[in-house]
Protein backbone atom coordinates (compact mmCIF):
# COMPACT_ATOMS: atom_id res chain seq x y z
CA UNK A 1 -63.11 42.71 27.58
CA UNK A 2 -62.70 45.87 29.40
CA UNK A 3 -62.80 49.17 27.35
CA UNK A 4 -59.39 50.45 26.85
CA UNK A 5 -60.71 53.96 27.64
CA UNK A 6 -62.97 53.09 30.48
CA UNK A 7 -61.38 54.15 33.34
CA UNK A 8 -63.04 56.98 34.08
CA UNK A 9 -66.69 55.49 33.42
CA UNK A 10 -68.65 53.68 36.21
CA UNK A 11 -71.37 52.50 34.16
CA UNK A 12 -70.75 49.86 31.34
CA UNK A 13 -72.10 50.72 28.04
CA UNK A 14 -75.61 50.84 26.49
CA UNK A 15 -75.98 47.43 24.33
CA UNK A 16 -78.03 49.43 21.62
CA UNK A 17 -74.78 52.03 22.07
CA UNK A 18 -72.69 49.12 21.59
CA UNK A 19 -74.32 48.51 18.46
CA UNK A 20 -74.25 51.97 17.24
CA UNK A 21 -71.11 52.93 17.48
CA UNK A 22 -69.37 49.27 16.32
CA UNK A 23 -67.46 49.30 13.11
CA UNK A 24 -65.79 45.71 12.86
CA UNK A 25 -68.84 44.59 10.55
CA UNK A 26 -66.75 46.50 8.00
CA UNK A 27 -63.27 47.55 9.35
CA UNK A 28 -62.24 43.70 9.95
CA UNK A 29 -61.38 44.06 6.11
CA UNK A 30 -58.36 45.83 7.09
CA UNK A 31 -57.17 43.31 9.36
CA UNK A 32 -53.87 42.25 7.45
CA UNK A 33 -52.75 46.21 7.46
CA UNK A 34 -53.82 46.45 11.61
CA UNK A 35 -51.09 43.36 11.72
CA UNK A 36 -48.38 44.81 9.84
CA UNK A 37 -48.95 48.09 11.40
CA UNK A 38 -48.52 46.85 14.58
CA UNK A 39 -45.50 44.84 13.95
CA UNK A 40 -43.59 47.78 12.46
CA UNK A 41 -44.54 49.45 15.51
CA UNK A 42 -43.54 47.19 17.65
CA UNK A 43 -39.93 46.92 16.07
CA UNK A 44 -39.45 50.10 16.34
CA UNK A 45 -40.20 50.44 19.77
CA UNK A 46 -37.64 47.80 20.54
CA UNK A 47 -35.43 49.67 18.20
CA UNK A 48 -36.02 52.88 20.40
CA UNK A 49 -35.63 51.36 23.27
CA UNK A 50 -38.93 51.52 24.52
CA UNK A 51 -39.80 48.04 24.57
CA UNK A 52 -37.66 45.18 25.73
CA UNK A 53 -36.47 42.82 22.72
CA UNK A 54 -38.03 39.79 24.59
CA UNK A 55 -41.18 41.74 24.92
CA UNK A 56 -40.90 43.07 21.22
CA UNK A 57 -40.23 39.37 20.30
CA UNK A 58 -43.36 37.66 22.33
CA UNK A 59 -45.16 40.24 20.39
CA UNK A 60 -44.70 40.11 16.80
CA UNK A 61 -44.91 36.16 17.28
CA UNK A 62 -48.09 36.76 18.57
CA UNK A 63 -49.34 38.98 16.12
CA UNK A 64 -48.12 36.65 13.32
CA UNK A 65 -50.13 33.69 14.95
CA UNK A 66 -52.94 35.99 14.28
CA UNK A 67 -52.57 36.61 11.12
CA UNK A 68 -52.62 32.84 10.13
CA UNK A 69 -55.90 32.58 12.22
CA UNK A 70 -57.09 35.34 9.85
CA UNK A 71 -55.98 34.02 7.09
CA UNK A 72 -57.38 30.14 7.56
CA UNK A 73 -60.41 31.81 8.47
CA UNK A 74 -60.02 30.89 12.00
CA UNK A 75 -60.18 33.98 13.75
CA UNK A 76 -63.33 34.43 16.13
CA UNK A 77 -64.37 38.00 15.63
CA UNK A 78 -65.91 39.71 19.30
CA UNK A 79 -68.76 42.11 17.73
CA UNK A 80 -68.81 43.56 21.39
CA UNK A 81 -65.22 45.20 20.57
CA UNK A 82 -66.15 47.82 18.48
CA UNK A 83 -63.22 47.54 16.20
CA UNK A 84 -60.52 45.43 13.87
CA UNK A 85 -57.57 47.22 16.60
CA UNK A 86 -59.77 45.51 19.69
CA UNK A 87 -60.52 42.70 18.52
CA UNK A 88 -57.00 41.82 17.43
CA UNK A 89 -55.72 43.19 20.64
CA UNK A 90 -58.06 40.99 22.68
CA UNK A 91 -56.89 38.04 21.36
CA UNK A 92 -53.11 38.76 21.65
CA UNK A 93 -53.69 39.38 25.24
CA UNK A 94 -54.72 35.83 25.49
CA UNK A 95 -52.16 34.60 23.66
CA UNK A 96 -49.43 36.35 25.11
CA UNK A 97 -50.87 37.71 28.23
CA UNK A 98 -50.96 41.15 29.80
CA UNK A 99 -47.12 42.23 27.55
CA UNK A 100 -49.86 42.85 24.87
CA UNK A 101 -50.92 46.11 26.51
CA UNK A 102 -47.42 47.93 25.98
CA UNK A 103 -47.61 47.57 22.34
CA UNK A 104 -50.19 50.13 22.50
CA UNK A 105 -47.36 52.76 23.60
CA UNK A 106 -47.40 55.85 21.91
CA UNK A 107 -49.55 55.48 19.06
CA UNK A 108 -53.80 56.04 19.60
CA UNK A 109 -56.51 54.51 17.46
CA UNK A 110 -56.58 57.51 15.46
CA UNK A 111 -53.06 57.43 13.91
CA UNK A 112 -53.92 53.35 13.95
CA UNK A 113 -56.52 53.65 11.37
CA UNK A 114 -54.89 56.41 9.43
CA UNK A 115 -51.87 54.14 8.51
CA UNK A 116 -54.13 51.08 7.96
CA UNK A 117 -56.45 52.52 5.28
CA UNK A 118 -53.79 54.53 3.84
CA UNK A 119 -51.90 50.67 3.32
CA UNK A 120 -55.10 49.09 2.19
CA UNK A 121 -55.80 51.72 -0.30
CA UNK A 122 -52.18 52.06 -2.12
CA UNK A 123 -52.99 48.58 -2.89
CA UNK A 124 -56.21 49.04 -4.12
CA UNK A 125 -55.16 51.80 -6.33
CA UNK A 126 -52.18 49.39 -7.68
CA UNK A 127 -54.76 46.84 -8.11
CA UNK A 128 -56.93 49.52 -9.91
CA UNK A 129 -53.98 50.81 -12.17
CA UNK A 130 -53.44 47.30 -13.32
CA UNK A 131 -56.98 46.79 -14.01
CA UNK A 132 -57.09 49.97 -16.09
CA UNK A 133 -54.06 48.81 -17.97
CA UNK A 134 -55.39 45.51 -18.83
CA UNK A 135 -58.74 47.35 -20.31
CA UNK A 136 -56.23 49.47 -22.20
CA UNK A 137 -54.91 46.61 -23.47
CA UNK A 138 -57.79 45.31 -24.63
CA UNK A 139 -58.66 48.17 -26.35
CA UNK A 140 -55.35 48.49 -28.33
CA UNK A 141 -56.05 44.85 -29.70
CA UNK A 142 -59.19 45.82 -30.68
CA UNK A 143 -57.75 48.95 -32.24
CA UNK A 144 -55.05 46.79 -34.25
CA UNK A 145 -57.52 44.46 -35.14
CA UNK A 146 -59.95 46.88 -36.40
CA UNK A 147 -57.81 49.12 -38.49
CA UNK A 148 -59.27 49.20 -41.67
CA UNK A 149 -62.94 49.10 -40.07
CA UNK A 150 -64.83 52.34 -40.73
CA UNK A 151 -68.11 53.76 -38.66
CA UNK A 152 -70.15 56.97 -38.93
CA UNK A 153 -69.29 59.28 -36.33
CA UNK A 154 -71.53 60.78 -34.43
CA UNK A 155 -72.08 65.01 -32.40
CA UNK A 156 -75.45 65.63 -31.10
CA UNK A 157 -76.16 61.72 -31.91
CA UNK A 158 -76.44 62.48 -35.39
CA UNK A 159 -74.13 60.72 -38.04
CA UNK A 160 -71.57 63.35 -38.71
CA UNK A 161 -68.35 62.12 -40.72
CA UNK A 162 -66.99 58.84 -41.35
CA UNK A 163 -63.95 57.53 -39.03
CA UNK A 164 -62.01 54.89 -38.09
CA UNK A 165 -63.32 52.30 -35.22
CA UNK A 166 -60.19 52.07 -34.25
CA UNK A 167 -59.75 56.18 -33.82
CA UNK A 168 -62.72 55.79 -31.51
CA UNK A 169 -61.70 52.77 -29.26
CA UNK A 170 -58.23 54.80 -28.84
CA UNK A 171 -60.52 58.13 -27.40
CA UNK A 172 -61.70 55.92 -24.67
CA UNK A 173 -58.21 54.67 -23.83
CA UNK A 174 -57.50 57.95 -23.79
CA UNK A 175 -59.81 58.69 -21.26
CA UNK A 176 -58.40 55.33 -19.52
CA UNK A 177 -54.80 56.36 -19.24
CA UNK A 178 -55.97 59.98 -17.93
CA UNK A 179 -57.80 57.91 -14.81
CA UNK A 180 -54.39 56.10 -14.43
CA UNK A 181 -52.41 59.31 -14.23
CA UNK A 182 -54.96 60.64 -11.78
CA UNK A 183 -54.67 57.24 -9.61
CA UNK A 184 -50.84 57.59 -9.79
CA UNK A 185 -51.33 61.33 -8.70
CA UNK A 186 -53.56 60.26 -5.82
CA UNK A 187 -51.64 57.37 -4.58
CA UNK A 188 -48.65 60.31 -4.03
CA UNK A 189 -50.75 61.49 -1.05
CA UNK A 190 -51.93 58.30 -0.04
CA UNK A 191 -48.55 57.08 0.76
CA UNK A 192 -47.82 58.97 3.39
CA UNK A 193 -47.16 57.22 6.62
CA UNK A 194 -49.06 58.80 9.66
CA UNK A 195 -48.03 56.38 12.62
CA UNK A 196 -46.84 57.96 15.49
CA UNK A 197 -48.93 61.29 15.38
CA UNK A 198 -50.83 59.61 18.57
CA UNK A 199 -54.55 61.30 19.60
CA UNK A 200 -53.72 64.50 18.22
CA UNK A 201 -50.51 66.33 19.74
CA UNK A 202 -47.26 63.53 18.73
CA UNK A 203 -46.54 61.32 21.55
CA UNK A 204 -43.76 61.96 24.56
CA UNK A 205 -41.91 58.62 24.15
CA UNK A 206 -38.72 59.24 21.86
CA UNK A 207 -40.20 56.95 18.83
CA UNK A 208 -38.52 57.05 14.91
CA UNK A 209 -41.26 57.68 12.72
CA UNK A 210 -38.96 58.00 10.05
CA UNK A 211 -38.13 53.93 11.36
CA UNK A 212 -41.54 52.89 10.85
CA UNK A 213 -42.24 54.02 7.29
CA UNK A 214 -38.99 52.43 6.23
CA UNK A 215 -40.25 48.57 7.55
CA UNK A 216 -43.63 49.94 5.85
CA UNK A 217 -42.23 50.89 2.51
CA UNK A 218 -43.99 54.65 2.92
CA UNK A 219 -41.33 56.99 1.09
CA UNK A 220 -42.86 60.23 3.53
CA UNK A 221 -43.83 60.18 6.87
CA UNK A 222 -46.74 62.99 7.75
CA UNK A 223 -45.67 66.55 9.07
CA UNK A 224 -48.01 67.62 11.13
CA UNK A 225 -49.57 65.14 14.14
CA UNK A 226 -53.18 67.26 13.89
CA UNK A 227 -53.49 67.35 10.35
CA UNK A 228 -52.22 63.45 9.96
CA UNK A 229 -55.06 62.20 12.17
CA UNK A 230 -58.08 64.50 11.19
CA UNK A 231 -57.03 64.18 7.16
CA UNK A 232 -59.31 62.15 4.82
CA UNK A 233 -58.58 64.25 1.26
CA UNK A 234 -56.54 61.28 0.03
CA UNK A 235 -60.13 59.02 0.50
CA UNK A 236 -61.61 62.29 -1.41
CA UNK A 237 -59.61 62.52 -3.76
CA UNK A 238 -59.31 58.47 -4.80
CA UNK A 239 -62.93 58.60 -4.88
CA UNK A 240 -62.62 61.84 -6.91
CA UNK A 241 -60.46 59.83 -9.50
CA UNK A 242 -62.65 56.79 -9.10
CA UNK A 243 -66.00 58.78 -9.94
CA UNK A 244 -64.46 59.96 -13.22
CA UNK A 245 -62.92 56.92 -14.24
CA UNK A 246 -66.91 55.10 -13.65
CA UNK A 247 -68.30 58.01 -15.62
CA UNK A 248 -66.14 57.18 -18.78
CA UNK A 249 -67.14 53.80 -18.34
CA UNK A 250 -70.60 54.96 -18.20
CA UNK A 251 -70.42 56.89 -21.52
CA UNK A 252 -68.41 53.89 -23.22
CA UNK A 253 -71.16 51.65 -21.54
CA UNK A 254 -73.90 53.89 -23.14
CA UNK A 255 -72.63 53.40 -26.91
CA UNK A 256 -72.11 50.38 -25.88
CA UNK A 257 -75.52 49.59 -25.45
CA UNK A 258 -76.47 51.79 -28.32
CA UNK A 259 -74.51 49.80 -30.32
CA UNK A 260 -75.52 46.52 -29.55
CA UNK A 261 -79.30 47.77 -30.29
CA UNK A 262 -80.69 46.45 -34.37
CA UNK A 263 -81.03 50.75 -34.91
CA UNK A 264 -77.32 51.14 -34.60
CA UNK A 265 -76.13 47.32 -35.09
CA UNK A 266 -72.62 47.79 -34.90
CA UNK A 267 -72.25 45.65 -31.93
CA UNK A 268 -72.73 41.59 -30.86
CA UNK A 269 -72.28 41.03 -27.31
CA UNK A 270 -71.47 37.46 -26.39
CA UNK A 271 -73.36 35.38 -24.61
CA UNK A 272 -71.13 35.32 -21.85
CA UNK A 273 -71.83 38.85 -21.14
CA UNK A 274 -75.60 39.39 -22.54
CA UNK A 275 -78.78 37.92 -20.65
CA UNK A 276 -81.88 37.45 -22.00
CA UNK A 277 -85.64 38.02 -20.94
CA UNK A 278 -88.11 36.26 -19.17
CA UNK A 279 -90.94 36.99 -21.16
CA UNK A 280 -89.15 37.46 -24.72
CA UNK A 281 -87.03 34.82 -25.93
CA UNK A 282 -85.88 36.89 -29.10
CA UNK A 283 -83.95 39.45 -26.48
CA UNK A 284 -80.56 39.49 -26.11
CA UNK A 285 -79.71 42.17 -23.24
CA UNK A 286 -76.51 44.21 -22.50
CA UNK A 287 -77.16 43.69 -18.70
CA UNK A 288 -73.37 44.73 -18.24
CA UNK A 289 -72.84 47.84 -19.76
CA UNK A 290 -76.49 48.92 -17.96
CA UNK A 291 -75.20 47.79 -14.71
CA UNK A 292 -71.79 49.57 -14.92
CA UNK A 293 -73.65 52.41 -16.02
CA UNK A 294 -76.50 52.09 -13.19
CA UNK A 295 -72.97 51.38 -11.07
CA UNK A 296 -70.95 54.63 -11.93
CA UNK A 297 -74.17 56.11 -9.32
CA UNK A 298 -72.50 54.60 -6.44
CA UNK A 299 -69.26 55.71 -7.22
CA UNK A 300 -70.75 59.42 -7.57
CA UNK A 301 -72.69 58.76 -4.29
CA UNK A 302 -69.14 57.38 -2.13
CA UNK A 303 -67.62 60.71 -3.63
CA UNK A 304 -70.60 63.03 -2.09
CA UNK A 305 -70.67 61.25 1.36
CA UNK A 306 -66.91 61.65 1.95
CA UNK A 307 -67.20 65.31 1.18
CA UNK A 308 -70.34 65.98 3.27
CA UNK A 309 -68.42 64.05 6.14
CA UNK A 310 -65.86 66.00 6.07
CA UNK A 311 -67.10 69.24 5.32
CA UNK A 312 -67.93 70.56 8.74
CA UNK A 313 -65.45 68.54 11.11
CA UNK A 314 -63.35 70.70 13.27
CA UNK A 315 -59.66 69.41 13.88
CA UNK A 316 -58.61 66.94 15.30
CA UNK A 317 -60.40 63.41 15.41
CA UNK A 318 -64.29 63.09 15.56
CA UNK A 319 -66.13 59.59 15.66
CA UNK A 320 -67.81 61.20 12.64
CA UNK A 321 -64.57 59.25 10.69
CA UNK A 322 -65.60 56.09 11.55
CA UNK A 323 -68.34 56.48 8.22
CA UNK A 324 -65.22 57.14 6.43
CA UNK A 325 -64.90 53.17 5.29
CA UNK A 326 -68.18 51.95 3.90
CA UNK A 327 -68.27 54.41 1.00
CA UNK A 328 -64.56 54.04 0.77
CA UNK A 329 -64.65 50.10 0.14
CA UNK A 330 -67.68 50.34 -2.15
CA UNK A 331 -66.05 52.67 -4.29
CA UNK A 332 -62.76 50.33 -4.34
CA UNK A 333 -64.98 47.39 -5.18
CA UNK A 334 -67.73 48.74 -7.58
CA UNK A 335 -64.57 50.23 -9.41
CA UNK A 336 -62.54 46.78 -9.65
CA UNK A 337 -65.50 44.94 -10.54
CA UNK A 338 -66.77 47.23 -13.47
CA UNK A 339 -62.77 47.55 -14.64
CA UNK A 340 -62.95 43.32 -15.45
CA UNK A 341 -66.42 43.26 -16.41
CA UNK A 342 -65.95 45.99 -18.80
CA UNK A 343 -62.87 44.23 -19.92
CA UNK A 344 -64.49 40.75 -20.50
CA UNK A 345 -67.39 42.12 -22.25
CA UNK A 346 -64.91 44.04 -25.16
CA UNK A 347 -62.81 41.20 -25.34
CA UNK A 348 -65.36 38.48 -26.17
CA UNK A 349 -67.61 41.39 -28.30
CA UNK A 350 -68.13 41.08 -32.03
CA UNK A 351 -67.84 44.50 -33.98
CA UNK A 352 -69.76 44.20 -37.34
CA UNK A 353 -68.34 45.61 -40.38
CA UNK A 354 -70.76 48.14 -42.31
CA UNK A 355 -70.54 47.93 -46.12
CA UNK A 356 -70.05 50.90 -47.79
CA UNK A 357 -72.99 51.11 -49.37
CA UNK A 358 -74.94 51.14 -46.53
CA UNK A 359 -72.55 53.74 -45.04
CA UNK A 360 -73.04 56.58 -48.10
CA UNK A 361 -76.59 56.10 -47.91
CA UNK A 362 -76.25 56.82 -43.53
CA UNK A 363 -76.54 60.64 -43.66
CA UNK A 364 -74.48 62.42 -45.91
CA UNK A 365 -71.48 61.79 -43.97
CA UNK A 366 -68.62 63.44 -46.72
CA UNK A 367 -70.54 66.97 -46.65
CA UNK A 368 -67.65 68.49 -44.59
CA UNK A 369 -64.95 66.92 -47.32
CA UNK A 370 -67.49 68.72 -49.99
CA UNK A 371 -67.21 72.11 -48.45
CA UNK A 372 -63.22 71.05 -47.75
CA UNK A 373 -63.02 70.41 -51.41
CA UNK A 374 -64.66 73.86 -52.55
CA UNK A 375 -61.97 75.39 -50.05
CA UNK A 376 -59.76 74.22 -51.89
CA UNK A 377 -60.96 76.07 -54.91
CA UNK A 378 -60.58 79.39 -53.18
CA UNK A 379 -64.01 79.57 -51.94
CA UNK A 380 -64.25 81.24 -48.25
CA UNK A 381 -65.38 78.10 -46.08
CA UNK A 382 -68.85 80.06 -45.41
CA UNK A 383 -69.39 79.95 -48.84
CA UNK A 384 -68.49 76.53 -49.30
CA UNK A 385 -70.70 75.13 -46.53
CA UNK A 386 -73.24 77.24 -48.25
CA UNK A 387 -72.63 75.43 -51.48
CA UNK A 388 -72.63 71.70 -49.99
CA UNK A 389 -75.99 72.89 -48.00
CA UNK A 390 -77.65 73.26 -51.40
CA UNK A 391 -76.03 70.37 -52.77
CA UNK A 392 -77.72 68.17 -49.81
CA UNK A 393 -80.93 69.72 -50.38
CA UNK A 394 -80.68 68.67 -54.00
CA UNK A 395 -80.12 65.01 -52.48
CA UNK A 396 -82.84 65.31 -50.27
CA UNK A 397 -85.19 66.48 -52.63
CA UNK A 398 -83.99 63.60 -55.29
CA UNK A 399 -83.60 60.87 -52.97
CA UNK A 400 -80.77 59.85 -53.24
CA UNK A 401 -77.28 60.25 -51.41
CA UNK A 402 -73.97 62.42 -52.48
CA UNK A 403 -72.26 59.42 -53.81
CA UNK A 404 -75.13 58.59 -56.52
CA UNK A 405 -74.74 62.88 -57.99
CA UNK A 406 -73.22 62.83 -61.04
CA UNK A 407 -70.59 65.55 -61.96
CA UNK A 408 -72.94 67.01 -63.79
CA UNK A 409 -75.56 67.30 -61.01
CA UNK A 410 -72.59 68.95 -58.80
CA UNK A 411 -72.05 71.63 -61.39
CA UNK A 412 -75.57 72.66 -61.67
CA UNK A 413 -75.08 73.55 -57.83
CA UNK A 414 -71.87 75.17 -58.43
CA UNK A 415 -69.53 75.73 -61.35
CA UNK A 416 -66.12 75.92 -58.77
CA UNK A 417 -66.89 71.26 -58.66
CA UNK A 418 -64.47 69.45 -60.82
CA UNK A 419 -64.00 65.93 -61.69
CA UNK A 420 -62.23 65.75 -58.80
CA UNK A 421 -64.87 66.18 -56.89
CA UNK A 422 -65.84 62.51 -56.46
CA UNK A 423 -62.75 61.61 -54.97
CA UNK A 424 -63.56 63.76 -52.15
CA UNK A 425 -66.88 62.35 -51.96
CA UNK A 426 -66.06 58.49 -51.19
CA UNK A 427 -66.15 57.46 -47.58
CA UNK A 428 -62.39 55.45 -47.93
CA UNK A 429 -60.82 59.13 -48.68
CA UNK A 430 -63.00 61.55 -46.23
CA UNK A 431 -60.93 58.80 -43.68
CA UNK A 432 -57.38 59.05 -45.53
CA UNK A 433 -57.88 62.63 -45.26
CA UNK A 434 -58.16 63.11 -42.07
CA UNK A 435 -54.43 63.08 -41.50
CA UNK A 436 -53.68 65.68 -39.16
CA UNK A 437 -52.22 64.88 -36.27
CA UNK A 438 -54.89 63.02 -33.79
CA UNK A 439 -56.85 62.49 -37.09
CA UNK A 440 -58.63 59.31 -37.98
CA UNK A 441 -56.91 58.76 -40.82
CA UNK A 442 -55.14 55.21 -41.02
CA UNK A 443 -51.54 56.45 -41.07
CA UNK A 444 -52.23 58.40 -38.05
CA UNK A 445 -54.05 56.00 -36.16
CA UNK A 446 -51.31 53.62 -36.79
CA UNK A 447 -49.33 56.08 -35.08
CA UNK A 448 -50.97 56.33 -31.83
CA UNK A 449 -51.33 52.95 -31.33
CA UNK A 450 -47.93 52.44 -31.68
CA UNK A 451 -47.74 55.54 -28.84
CA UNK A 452 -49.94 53.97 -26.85
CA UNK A 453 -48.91 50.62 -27.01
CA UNK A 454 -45.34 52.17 -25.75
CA UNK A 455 -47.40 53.66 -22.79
CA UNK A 456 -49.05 50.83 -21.58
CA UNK A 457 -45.90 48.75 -21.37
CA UNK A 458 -44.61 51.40 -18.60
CA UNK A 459 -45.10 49.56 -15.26
């Protein structure tokens, strides 16, 4: 097929040029939005008088027979054509003959592949929202299922105070619904319809823009014909959103795998979602949290060649937007992918229960409800933590834990330590306590998931 542009050229292209510059190894992905594109052009160009309604007619039937070749896997894709727009106009021109040039009228490849990735990416980011709400789903089961399950919490990696597993599967879907609010955010400037804008400067025919985006379900059509076909921050910014949501599936992933190690044991992946070694037949591997964590890298990397591609592009259009796609469709499938992975792999896990007993003997986890306790006496708080670092000196010294001091012991330390004392020590109470608002005690995380579950029953 002739190049649509090659009028002026005498020579035919360079086959290694041909090569180079192609993009339908990757852009015939986005053949189902180049359809639909078209066709809404094409009715409104019959609307506008532009095309003739027998012409406009001969069209869209054409371009719907190619979309069921597409679909059955029929279609024969020309790799000498550059692009998805080529290749699909090629074939309508031999299934309709030469009417397929006019539907070309006023619109230019580079408003063409504006509208189709902004189409193929509000999907995406619905399909991406939903996936995020099913792993927030997941976790709220797991958070109702788990209420009365207590684990040491960690800063600095250290055991630190005692709180509620369910308290910490909630601060991950916390992080979860904050990647869905930035997705919803994002798809706000994604859904903008740019159709129409032409090359660069708007077109002369008397086209209804405004026409278009209604038969394409965008609620804003783009202001300014420049800006629409030169703008790529709505790909920056989705990957923006995507790279944070893969980095709080890399931390989760990373206790995850902490977890599921015989040091930490609080975790039993199932074999669904666990492999196993070729050398070591005791191993039991969590393969998927390492590869969503390895994964969240290529997220990162998507995020950081979109901005370098854009960061030195003078307006309008430069081919340099062609390497707009592969980064973008990694990002959109690495995402997806970890999102049910991620969500298979909680659902099927086993969370082991710690006794008590082995949690007061974890690292002096009530110290803080010590010093809380003295407080409560009327001792200043740097006196208190004073206090309770003696009194787990005294432990250390003695070997033993906080639980095993006797009243006695306590008062040797300090006289302010009443009987009361050992209520404040238990690990069931330093929880109960904890019942400010956002707290991990029981009442309160009964609360949020009842928040929560409200929130992720909002389409």
């Amino acid at each position: 097929m002739k190049k649509p542009w090659g009028g002026r050229f005498e020579k035919s292209t360079d086959a290694l040029m041909e090569r180079f510059s192609a993009s339908i190894a990757f852009d015939q992905a986005l053949y189902a939005y180049d359809i639909a594109g078209s066709i809404a052009h094409c009715k409104m160009l019959a609307k506008c008088r532009i095309l003739k309604p027998a012409e406009a007619k001969k069209i869209v039937t054409g371009l719907e027979k190619i979309r069921k070749e597409f679909d059955a896997g029929q279609f024969k894709i020309d790799e000498s054509l550059e692009d998805i727009h080529m290749n699909i106009e090629n074939r309508l021109t031999q299934l309709i003959g030469p009417v397929a040039g006019k539907l070309h009228t006023a619109r230019s490849r580079n408003d063409q592949i504006c509208l189709d990735i902004r189409m193929y990416l509000r999907d995406e980011v619905a399909e991406i929202m939903q996936a995020i709400q099913q792993l927030g789903k997941t976790l709220l089961t797991l958070a109702k299922k788990h209420i009365d399950h207590i684990i040491p919490g960690y800063t600095h990696l250290q055991r630190a105070q005692p709180v509620l597993l369910s308290h910490h599967l909630l601060a991950h879907l916390e992080m979860l619904l904050r990647d869905k609010g930035r997705m919803q955010d994002a798809l706000k400037r994604i859904n903008v319809m740019p159709l129409g804008s032409a090359a660069l400067a708007g077109t002369n025919f008397p086209i209804d823009r405004h026409y278009t985006a209604k038969l394409l379900k965008f609620p804003e059509v783009s202001h300014n014909s420049i800006d629409s076909v030169s703008d790529r921050d709505f790909l920056i910014e989705f990957t923006s959103a995507a790279a944070i949501l893969m980095m709080h599936l890399s931390r989760f992933a990373e206790e995850i795998i902490l977890w599921s190690s015989s040091e930490f044991d609080l975790i039993e992946l199932s074999d669904a979602f666990s492999t196993g070694s070729s050398i070591m037949p005791q191993k039991k591997n969590p393969d998927p949290a390492e590869l969503i964590r390895g994964k969240s890298g290529r997220v990162y990397g998507s995020l950081v060649a979109l901005l370098t591609l854009m960061k030195s592009l003078p307006l309008a259009y430069n081919r340099d937007l062609q390497e707009d796609k592969e980064p973008l469709f990694d990002a959109v499938h690495t995402v997806k992918l970890c999102l049910a992975v991620f969500d298979g792999m909680l659902a099927t896990a086993k969370f082991k229960k710690i006794p008590l007993a082995k949690l007061e003997a974890s690292g002096f986890l009530t110290a803080t409800d010590i010093a809380d306790y003295l407080v409560l006496q009327g001792i200043p708080f740097r006196e208190a933590h004073a206090i309770t670092g003696k009194t787990v000196s005294y432990c250390l010294k003695n070997n033993m834990t906080l639980e095993q001091m006797s009243l006695a012991e306590l008062q040797k330390i300090s006289s302010r330590f009443k009987k009361d004392v050992l209520d404040h020590i238990s690990i069931t109470s330093s929880v109960e306590r904890k019942a400010s608002y956002g707290g991990t005690a029981k009442k309160r995380v009964l609360e949020q998931i009842a928040r929560l579950k409200k929130e992720l029953a909002r389409k």
